[in-house]
N, C-alpha and C. Protein backbone atom coordinates (compact mmCIF):
# COMPACT_ATOMS: atom_id res chain seq x y z
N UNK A 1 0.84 -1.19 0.00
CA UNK A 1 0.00 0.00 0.00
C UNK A 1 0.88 1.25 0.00
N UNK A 2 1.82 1.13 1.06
CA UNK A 2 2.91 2.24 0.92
C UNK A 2 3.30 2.76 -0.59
N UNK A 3 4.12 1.27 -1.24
CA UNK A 3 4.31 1.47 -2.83
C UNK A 3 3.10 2.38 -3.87
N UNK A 4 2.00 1.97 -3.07
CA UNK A 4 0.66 2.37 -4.01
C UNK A 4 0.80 3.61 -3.52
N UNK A 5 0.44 4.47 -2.54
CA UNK A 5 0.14 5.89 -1.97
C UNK A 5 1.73 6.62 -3.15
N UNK A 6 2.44 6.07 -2.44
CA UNK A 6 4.16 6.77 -2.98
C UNK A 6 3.62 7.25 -5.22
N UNK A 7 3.61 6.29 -5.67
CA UNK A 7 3.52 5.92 -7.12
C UNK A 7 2.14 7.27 -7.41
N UNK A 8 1.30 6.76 -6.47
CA UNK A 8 0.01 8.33 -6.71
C UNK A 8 0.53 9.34 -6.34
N UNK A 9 0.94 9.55 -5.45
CA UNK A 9 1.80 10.92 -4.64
C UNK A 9 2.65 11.69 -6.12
N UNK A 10 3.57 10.46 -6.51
CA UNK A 10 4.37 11.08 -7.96
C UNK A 10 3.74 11.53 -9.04
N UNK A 11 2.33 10.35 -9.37
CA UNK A 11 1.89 10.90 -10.43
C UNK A 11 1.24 12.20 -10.57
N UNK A 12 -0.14 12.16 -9.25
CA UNK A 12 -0.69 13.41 -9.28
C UNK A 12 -0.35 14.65 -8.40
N UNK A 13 0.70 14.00 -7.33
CA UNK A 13 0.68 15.50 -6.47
C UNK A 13 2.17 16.36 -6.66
N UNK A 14 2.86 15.34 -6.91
CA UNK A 14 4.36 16.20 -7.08
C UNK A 14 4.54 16.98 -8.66
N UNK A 15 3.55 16.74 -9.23
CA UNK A 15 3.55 17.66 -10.47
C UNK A 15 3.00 18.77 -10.09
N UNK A 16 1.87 18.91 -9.64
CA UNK A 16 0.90 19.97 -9.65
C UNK A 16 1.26 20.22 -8.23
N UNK A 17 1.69 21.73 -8.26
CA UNK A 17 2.12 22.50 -6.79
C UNK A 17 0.50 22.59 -6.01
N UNK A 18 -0.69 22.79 -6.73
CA UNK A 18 -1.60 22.94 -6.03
C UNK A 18 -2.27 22.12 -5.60
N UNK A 19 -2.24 20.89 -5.93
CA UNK A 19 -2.50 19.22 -5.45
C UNK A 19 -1.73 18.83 -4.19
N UNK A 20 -0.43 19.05 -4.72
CA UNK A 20 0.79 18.97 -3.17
C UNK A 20 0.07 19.65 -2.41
N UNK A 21 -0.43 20.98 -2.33
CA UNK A 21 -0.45 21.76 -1.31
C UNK A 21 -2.12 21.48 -1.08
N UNK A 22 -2.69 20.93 -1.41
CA UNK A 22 -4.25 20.27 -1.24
C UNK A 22 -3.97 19.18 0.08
N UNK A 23 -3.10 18.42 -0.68
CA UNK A 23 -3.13 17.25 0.36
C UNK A 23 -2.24 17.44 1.43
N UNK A 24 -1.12 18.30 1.54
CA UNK A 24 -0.82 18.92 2.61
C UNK A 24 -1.03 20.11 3.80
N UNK A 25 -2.63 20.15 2.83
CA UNK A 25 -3.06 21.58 3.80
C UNK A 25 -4.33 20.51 5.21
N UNK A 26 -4.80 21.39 5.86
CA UNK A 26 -5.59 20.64 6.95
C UNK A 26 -7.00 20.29 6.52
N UNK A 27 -7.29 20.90 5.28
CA UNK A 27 -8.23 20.46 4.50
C UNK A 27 -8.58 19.42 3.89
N UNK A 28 -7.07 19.37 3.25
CA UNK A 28 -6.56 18.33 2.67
C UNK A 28 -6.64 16.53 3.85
N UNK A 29 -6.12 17.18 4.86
CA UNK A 29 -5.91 16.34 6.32
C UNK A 29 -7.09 15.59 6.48
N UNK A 30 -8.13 16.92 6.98
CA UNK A 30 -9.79 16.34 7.46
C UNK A 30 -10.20 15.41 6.32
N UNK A 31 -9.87 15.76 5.04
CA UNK A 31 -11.08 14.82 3.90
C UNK A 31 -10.53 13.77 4.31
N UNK A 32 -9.20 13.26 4.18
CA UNK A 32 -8.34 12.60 4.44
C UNK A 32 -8.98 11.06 5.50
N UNK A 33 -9.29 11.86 6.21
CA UNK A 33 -9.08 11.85 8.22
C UNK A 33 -11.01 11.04 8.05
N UNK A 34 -11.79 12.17 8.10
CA UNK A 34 -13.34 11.70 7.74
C UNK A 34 -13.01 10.17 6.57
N UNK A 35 -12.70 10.67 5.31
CA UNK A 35 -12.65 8.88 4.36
C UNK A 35 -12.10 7.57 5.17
N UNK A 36 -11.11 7.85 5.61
CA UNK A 36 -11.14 6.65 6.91
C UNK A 36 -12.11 6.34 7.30
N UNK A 37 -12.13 7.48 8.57
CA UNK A 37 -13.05 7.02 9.71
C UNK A 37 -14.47 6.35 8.95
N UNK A 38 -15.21 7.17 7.32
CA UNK A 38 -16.20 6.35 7.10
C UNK A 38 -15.73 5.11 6.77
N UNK A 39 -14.72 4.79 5.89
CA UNK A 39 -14.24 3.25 5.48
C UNK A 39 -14.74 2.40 6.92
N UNK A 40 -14.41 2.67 7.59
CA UNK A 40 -13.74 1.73 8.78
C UNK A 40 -14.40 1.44 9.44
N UNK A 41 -15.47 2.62 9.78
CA UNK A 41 -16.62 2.30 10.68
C UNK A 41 -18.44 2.94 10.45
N UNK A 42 -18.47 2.65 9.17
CA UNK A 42 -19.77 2.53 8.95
C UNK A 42 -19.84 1.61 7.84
N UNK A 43 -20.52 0.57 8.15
CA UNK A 43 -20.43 -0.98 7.10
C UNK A 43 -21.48 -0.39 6.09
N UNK A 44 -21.00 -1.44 5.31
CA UNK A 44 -21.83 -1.27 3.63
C UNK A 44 -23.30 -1.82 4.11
N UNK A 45 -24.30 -1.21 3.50
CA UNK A 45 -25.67 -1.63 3.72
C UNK A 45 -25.54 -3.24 3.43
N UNK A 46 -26.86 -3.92 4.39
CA UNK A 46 -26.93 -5.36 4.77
C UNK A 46 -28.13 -5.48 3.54
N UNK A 47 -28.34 -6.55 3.05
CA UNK A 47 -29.14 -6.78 1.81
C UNK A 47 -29.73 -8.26 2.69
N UNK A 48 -29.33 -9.01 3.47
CA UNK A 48 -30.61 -9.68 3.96
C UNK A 48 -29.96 -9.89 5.47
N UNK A 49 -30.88 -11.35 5.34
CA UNK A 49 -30.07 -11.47 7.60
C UNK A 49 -30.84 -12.96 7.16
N UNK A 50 -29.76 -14.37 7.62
CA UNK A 50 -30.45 -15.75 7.76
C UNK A 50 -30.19 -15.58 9.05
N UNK A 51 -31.77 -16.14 9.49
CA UNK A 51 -31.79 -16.96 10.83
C UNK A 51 -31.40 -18.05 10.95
N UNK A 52 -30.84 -18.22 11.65
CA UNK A 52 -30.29 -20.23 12.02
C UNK A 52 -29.78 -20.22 13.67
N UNK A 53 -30.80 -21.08 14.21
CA UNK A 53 -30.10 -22.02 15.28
C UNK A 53 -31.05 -20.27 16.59
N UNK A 54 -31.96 -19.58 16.38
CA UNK A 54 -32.30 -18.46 17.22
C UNK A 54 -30.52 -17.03 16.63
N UNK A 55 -29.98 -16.96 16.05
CA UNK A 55 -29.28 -15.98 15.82
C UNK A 55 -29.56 -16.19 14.40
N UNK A 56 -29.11 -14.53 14.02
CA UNK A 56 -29.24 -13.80 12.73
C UNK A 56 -27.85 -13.41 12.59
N UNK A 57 -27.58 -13.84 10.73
CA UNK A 57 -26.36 -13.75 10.45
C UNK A 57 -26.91 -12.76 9.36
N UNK A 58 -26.02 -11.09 9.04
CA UNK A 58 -26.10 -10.72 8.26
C UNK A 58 -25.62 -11.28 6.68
N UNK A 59 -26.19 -10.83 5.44
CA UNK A 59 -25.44 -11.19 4.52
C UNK A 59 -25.06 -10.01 3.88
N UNK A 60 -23.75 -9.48 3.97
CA UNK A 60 -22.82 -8.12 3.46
C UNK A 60 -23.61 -8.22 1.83
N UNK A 61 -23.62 -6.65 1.52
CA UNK A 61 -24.06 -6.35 0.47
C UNK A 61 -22.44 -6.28 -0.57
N UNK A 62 -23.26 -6.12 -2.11
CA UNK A 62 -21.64 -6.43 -2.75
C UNK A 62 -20.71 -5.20 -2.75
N UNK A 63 -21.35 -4.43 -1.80
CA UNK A 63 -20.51 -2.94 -1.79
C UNK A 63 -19.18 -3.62 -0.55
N UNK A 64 -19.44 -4.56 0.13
CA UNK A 64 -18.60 -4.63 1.14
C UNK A 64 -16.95 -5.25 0.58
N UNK A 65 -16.76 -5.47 0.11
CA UNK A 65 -15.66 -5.96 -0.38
C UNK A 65 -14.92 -4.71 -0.81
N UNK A 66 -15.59 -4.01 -2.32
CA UNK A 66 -14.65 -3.20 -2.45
C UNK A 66 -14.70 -1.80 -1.29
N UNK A 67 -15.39 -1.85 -0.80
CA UNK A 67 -15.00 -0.36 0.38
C UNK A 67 -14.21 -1.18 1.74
N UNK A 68 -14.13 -1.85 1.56
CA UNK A 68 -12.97 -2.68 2.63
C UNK A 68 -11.52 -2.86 1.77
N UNK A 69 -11.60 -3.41 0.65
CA UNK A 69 -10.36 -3.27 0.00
C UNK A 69 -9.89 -1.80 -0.65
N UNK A 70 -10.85 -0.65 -0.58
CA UNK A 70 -10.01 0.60 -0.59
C UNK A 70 -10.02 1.06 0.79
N UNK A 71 -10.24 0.86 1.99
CA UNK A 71 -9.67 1.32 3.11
C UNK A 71 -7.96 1.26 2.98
N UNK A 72 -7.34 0.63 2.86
CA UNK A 72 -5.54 0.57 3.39
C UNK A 72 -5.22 1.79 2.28
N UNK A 73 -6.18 1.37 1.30
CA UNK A 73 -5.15 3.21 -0.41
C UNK A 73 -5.64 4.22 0.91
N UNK A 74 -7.06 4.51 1.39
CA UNK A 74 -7.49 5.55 1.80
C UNK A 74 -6.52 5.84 3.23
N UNK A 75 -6.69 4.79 3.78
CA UNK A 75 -5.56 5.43 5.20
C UNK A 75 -4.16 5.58 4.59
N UNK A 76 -3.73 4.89 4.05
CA UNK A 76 -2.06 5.88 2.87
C UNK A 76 -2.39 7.22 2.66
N UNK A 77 -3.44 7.77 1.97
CA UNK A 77 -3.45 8.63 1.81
C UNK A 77 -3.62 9.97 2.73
N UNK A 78 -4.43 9.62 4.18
CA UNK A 78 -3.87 10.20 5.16
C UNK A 78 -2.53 10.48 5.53
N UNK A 79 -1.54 9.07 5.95
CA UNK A 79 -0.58 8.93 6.27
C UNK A 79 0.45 10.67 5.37
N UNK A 80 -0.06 10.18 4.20
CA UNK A 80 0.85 11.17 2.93
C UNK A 80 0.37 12.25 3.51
N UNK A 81 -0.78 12.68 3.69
CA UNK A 81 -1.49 13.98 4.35
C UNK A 81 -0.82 14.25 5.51
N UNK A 82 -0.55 13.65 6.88
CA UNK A 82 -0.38 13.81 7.48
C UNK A 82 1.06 14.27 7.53
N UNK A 83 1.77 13.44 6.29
CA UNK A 83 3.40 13.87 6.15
C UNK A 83 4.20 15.02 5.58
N UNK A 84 3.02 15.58 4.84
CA UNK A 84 2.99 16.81 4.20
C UNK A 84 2.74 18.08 4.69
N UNK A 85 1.87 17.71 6.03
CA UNK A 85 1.19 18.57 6.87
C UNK A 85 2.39 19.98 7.40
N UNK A 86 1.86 20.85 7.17
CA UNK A 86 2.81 21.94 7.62
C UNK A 86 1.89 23.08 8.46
N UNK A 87 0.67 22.80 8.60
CA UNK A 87 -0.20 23.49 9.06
C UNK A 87 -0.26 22.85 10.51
N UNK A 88 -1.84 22.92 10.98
CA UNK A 88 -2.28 22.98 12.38
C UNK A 88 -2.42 21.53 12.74
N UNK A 89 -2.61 20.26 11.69
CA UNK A 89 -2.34 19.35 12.12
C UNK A 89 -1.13 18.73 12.19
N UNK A 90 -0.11 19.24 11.42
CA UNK A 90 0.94 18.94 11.85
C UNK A 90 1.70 19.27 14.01
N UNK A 91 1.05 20.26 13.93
CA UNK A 91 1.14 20.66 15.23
C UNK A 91 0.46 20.19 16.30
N UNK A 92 -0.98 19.38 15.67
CA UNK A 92 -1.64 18.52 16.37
C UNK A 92 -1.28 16.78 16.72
N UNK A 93 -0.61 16.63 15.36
CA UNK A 93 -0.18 15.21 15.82
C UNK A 93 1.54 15.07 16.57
N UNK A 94 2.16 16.65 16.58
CA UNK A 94 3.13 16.75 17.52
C UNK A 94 2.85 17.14 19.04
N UNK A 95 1.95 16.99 19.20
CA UNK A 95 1.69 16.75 20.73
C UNK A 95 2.02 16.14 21.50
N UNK A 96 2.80 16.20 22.53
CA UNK A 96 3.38 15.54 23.54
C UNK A 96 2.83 13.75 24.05
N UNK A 97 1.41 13.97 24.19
CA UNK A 97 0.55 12.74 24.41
C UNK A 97 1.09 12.05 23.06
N UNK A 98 0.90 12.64 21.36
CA UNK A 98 0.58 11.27 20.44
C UNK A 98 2.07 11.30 20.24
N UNK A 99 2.62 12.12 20.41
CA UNK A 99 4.85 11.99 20.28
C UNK A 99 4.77 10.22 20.98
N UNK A 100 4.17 10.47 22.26
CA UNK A 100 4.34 9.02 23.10
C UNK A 100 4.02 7.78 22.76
N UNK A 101 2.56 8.00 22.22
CA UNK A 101 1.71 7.06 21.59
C UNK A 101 2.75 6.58 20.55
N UNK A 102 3.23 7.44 19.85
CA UNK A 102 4.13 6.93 18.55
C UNK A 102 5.05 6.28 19.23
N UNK A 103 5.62 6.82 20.36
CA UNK A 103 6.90 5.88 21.06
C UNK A 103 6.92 4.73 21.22
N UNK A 104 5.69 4.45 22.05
CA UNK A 104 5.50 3.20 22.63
C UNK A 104 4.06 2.19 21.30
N UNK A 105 4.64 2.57 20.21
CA UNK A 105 3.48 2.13 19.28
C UNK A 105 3.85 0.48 19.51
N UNK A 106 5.28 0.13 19.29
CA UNK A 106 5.63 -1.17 18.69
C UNK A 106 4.80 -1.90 20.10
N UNK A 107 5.41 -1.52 21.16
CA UNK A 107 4.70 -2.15 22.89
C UNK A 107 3.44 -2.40 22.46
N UNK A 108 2.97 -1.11 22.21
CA UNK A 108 1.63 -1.66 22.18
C UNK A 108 1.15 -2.20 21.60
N UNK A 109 1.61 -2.54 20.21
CA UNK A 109 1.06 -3.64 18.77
C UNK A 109 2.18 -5.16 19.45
N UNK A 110 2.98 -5.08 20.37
CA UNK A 110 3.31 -6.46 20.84
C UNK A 110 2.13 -6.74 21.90
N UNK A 111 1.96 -5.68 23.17
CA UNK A 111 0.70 -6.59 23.98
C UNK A 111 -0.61 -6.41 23.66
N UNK A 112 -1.20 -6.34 22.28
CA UNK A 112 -2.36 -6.59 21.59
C UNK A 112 -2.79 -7.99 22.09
N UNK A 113 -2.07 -8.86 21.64
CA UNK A 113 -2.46 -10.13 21.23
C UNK A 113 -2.59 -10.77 22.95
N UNK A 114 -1.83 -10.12 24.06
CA UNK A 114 -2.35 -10.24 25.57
C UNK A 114 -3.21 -9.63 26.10
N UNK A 115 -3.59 -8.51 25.46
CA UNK A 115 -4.84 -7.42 25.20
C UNK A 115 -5.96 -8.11 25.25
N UNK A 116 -6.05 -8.34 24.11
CA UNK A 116 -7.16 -9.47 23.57
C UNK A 116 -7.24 -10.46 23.78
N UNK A 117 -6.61 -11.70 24.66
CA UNK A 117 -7.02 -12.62 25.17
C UNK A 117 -7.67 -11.82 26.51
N UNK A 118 -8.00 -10.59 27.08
CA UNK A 118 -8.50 -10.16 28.29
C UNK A 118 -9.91 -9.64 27.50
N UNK A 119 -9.54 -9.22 26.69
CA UNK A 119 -11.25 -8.65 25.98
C UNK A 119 -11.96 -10.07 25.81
N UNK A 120 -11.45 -11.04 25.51
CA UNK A 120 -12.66 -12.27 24.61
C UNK A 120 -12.88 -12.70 25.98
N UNK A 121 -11.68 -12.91 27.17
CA UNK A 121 -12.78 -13.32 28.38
C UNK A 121 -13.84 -12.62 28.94
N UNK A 122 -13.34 -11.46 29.29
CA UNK A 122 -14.18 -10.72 29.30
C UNK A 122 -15.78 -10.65 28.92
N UNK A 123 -15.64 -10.59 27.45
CA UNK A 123 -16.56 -10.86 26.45
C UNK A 123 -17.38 -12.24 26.77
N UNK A 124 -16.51 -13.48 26.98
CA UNK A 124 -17.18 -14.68 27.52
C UNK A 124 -17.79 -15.19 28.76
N UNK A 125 -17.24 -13.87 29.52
CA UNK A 125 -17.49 -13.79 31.35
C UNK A 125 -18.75 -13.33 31.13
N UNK A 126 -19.11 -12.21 30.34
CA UNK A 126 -20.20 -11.80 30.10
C UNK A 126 -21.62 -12.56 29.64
N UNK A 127 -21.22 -12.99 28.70
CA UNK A 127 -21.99 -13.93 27.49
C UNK A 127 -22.25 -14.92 28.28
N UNK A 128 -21.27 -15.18 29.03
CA UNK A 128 -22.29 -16.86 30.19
C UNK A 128 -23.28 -16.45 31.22
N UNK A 129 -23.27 -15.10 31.83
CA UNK A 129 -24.13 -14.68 32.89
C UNK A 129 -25.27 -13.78 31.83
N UNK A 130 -25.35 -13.58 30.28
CA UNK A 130 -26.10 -13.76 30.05
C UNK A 130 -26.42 -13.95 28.74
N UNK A 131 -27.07 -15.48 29.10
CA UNK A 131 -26.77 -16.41 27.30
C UNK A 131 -27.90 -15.97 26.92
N UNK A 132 -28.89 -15.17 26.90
CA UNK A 132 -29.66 -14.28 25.75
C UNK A 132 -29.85 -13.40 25.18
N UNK A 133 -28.98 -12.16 26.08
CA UNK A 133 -28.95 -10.90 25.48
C UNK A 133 -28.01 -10.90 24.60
N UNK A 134 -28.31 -9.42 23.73
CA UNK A 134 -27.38 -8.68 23.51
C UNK A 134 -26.52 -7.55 24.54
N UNK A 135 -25.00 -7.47 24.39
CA UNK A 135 -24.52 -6.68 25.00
C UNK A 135 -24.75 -5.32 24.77
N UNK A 136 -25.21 -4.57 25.37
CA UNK A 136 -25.24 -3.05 25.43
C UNK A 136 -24.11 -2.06 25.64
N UNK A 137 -24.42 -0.95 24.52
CA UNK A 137 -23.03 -0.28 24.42
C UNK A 137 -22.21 0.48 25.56
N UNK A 138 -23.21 0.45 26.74
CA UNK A 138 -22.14 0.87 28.22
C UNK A 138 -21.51 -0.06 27.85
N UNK A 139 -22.06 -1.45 28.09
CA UNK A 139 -20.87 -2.67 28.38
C UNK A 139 -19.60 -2.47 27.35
N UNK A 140 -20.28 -2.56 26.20
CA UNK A 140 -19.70 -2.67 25.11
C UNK A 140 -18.33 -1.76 25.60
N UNK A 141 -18.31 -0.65 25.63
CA UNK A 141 -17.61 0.56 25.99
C UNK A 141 -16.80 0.20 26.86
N UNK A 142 -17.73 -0.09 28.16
CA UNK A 142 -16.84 -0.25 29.42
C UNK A 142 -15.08 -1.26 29.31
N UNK A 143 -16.15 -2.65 28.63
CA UNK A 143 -14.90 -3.95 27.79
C UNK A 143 -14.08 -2.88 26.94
N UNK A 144 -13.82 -2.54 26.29
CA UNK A 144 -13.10 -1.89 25.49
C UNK A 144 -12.25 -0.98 25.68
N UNK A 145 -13.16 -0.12 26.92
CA UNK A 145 -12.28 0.77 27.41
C UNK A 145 -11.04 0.45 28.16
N UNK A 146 -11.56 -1.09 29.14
CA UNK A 146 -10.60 -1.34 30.02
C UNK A 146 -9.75 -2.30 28.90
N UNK A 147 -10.12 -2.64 28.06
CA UNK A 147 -8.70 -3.02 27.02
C UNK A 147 -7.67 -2.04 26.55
N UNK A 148 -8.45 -1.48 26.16
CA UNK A 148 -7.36 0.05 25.81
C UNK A 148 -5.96 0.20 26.99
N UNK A 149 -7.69 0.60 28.09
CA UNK A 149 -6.37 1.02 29.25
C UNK A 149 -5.29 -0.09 29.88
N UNK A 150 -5.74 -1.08 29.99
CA UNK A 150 -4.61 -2.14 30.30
C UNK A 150 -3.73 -2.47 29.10
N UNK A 151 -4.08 -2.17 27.56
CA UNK A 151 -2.56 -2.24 26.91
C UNK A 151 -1.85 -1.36 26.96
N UNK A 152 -2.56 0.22 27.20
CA UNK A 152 -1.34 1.46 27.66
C UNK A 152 -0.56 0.96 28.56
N UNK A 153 -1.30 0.30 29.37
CA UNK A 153 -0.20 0.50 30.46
C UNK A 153 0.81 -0.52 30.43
N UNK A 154 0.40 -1.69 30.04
CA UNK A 154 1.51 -2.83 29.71
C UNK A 154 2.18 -2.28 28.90
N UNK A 155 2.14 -1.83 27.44
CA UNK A 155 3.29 -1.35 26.83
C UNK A 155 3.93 -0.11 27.01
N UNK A 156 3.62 1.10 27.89
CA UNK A 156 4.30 1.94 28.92
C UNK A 156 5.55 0.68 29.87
N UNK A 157 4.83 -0.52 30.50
CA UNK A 157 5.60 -0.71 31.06
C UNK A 157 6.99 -1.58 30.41
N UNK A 158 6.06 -2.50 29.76
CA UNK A 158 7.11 -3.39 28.45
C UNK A 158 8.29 -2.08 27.71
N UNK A 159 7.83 -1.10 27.17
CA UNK A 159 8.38 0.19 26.55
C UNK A 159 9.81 0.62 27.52
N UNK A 160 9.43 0.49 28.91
CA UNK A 160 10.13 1.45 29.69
C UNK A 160 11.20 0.57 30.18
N UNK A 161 10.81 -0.47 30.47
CA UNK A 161 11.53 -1.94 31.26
C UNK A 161 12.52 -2.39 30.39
N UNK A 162 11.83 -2.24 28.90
CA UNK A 162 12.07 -4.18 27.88
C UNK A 162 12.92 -3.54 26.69
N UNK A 163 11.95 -2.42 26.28
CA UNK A 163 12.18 -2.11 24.65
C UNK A 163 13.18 -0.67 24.29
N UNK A 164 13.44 0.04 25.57
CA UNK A 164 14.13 1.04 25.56
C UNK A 164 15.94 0.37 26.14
N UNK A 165 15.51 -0.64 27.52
CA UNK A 165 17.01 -1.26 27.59
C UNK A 165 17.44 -2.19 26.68
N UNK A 166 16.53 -2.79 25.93
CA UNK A 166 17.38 -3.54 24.67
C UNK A 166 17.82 -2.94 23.47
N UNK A 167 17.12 -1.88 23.30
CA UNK A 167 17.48 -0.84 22.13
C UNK A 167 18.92 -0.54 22.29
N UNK A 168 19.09 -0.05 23.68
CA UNK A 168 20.39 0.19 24.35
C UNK A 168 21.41 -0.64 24.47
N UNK A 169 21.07 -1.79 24.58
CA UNK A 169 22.07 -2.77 24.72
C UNK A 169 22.62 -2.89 23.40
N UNK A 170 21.53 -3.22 22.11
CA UNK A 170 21.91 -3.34 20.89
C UNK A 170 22.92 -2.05 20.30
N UNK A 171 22.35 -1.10 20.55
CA UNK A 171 23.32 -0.26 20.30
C UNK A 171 24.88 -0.46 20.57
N UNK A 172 24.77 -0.50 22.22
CA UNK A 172 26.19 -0.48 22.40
C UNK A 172 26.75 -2.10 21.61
N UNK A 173 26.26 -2.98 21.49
CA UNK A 173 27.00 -4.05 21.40
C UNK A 173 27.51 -3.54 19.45
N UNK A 174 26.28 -3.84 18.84
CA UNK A 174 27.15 -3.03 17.52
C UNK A 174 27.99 -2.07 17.04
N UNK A 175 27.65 -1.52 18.50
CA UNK A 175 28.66 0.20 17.68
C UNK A 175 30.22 -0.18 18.72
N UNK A 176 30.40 -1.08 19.53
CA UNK A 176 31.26 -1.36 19.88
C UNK A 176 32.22 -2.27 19.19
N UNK A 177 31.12 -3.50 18.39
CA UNK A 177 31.67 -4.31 17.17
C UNK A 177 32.01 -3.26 15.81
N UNK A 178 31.14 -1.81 15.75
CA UNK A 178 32.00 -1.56 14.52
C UNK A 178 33.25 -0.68 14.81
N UNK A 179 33.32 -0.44 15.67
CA UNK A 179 34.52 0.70 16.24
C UNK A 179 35.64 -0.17 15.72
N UNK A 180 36.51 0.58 14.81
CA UNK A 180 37.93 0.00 14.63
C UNK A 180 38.36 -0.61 15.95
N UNK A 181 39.73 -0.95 15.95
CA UNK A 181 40.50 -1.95 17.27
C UNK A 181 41.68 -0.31 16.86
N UNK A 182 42.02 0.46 18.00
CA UNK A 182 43.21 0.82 18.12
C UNK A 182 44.24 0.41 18.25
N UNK A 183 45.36 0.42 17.65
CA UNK A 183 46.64 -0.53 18.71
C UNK A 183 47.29 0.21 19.54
């Protein structure tokens, strides 16, 4: 996708000064910013629903495929927005809080996957005390929220403990292997 955003970037924006400066203005940002957020989280209209077994399974309409397979061009094209940015969102995503977020990104895309074995219990702690409802979006929220907050804080701590003293270690051990030998 990278390759794809880069190859459009050349064709249409680095020619035309006023295209560059489209997609690097905050205008440029928001369209940007909104085409995501709709990709991602408002699904393609449902065209039926089978019942089987007391649950209803939607059946995705044929819009769902391709507006899921242009989500990754559309968030590139943020990304490019965002890299171009010389305006107010540039100053917004240099904020001290998302500087961090960016820090500790890798932590936190490592304790995902310990993340989420706490959400599905969760989710299943739930679902057994009550095998007929649907969950409601407090709950919904509440689960989610406390996922969030327990992977900040594991990869704050993994980040601070794990991934900053091995960075360090690696450093010194290579830059000590490339240092000439004095005699």
């Amino acid at each position: 996708v990278g390759i794809c955003v880069y190859q459009i970037y050349r064709y249409l924006f680095d020619r035309d000064q006023w295209k560059r400066r489209f997609i690097g203005s905050d205008g440029g940002f928001v369209v940007a910013a909104l085409l995501t957020v709709a990709l991602l989280h408002f699904a393609a209209p449902q065209d039926a629903v089978v019942e089987e077994h007391g649950f209803a399974t939607p059946i995705p309409s044929p819009l769902a495929l391709p507006l899921d397979a242009l989500s990754p061009l559309v968030f590139g094209v943020l990304i490019l927005s965002a890299a171009l940015n010389v305006a107010r969102a540039r100053q917004l995503l240099n904020a001290r809080p998302l500087q961090y977020l960016g820090d500790i990104s890798y932590s936190i895309y490592m304790m995902q996957g310990l993340t989420m074995v706490l959400f599905f219990t969760c989710c299943g702690i739930w679902r057994r005390s009550h095998p007929t409802g649907i969950m409601d979006h407090p709950t919904q929220l509440m689960i989610v929220g406390i996922t969030v907050a327990v992977d900040l804080l594991l990869a704050a701590i993994t980040y601070r403990w794990i991934e900053i003293p091995s960075r360090n270690w690696l450093k010194r051990k290579f830059t000590s292997e490339a240092s000439p030998v004095s005699a």
